[in-house]
Protein backbone atom coordinates (compact mmCIF):
# COMPACT_ATOMS: atom_id res chain seq x y z
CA UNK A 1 -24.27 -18.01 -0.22
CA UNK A 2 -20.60 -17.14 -0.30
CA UNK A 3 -18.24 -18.52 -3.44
CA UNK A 4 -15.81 -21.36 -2.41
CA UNK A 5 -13.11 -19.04 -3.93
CA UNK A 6 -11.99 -15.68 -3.60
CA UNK A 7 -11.69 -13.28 -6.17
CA UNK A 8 -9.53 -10.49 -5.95
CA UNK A 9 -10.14 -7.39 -8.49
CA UNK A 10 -7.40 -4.60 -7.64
CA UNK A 11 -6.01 -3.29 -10.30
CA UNK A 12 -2.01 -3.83 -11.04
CA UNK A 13 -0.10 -1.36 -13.82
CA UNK A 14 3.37 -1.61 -14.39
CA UNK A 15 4.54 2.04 -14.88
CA UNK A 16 8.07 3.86 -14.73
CA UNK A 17 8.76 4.77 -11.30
CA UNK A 18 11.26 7.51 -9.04
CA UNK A 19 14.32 5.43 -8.26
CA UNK A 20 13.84 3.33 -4.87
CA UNK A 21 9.96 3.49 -5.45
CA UNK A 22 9.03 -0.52 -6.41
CA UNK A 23 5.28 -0.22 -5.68
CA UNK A 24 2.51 2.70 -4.74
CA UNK A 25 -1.36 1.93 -2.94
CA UNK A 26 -3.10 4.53 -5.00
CA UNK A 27 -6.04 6.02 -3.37
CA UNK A 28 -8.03 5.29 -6.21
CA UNK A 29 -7.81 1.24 -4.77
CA UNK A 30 -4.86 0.54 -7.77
CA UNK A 31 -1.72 -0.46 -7.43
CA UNK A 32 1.55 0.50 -9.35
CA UNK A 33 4.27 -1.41 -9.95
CA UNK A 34 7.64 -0.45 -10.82
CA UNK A 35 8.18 -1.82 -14.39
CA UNK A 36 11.84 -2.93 -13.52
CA UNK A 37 10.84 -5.61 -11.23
CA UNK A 38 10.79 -8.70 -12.90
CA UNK A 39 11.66 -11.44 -10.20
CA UNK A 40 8.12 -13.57 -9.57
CA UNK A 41 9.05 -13.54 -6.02
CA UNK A 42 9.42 -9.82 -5.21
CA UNK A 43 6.79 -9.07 -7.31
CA UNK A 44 4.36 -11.22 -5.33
CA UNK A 45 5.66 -9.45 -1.76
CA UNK A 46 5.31 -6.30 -3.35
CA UNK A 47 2.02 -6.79 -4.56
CA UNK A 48 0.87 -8.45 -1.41
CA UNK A 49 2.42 -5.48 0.99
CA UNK A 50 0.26 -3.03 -1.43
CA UNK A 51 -2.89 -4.85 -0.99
CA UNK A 52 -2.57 -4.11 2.92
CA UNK A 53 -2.36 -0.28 1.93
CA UNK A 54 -4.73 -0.85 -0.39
CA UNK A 55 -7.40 -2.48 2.35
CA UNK A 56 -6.35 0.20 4.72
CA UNK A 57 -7.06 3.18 2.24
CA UNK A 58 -10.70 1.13 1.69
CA UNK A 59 -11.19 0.81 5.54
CA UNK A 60 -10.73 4.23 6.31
CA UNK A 61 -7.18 4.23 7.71
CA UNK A 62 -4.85 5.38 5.44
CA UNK A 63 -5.05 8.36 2.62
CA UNK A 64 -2.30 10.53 1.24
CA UNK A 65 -1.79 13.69 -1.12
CA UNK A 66 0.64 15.50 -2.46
CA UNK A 67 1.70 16.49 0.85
CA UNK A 68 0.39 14.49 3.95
CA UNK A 69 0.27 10.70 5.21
CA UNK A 70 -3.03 10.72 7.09
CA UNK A 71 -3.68 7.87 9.25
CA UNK A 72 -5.60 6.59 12.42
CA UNK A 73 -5.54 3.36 13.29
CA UNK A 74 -9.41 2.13 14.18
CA UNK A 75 -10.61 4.05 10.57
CA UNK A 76 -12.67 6.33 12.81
CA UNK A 77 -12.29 9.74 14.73
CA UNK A 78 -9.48 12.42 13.76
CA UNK A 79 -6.46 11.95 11.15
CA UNK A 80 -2.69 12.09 12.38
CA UNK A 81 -0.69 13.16 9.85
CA UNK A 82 2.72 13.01 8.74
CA UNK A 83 4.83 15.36 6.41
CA UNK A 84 5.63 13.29 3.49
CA UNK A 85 9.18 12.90 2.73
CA UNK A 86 12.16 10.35 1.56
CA UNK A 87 12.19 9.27 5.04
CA UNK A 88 8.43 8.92 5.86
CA UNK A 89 7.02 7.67 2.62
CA UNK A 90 7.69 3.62 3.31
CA UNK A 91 8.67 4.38 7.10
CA UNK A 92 8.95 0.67 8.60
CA UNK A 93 8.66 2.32 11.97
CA UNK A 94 4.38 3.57 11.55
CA UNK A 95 1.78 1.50 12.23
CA UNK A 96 0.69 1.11 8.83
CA UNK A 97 3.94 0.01 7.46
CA UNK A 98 4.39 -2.79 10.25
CA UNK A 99 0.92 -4.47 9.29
CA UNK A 100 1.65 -4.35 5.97
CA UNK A 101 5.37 -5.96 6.45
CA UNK A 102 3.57 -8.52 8.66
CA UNK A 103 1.30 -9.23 6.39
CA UNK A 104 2.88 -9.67 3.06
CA UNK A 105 3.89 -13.01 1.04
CA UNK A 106 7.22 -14.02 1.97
């Protein structure tokens, strides 16, 4: 029998953050907030667009380190991967940033 209601369990800190950072998917399923961000509004988009990372990290189509953006899109066969940079970290042009832009709370 499924609940009536959802519950939703991820994990939100508010930490200090690198200017222009306002939240992180952690591959540990978290999410990070920058501490600064105190508008209920944004905070709710920015929360909502890391959930998406955070479902594609749990799915199988998104990880990261230190030094690569690894991604495929169906969360099976080989990784594509993508220096990780200024530019690429938060790239509105990949795949993964689209869904999650689609996707968010507006």
């Amino acid at each position: 029998m499924k609940p009536p209601y959802e519950i939703d369990n991820t994990p939100v800190y508010f930490v200090d953050e690198e200017p222009g950072v306002l939240g992180r998917a952690n591959m540990c399923g978290s999410i990070t907030v920058n501490k600064n961000v105190r508008d209920p509004k944004q905070l709710e988009e920015i929360i909502s667009h890391e959930k998406v990372h955070v479902d594609q990290i749990k799915e199988g189509k998104l990880a990261y380190d230190d030094n690569y953006i690894y991604h495929r899109k169906s969360g099976k066969g080989s990784w594509k991967k993508i220096k990780r940079s200024e530019k690429a970290d938060g790239d509105k042009s990949t795949w993964f940033e689209k869904e999650a832009y689609k996707k968010e709370k507006k």
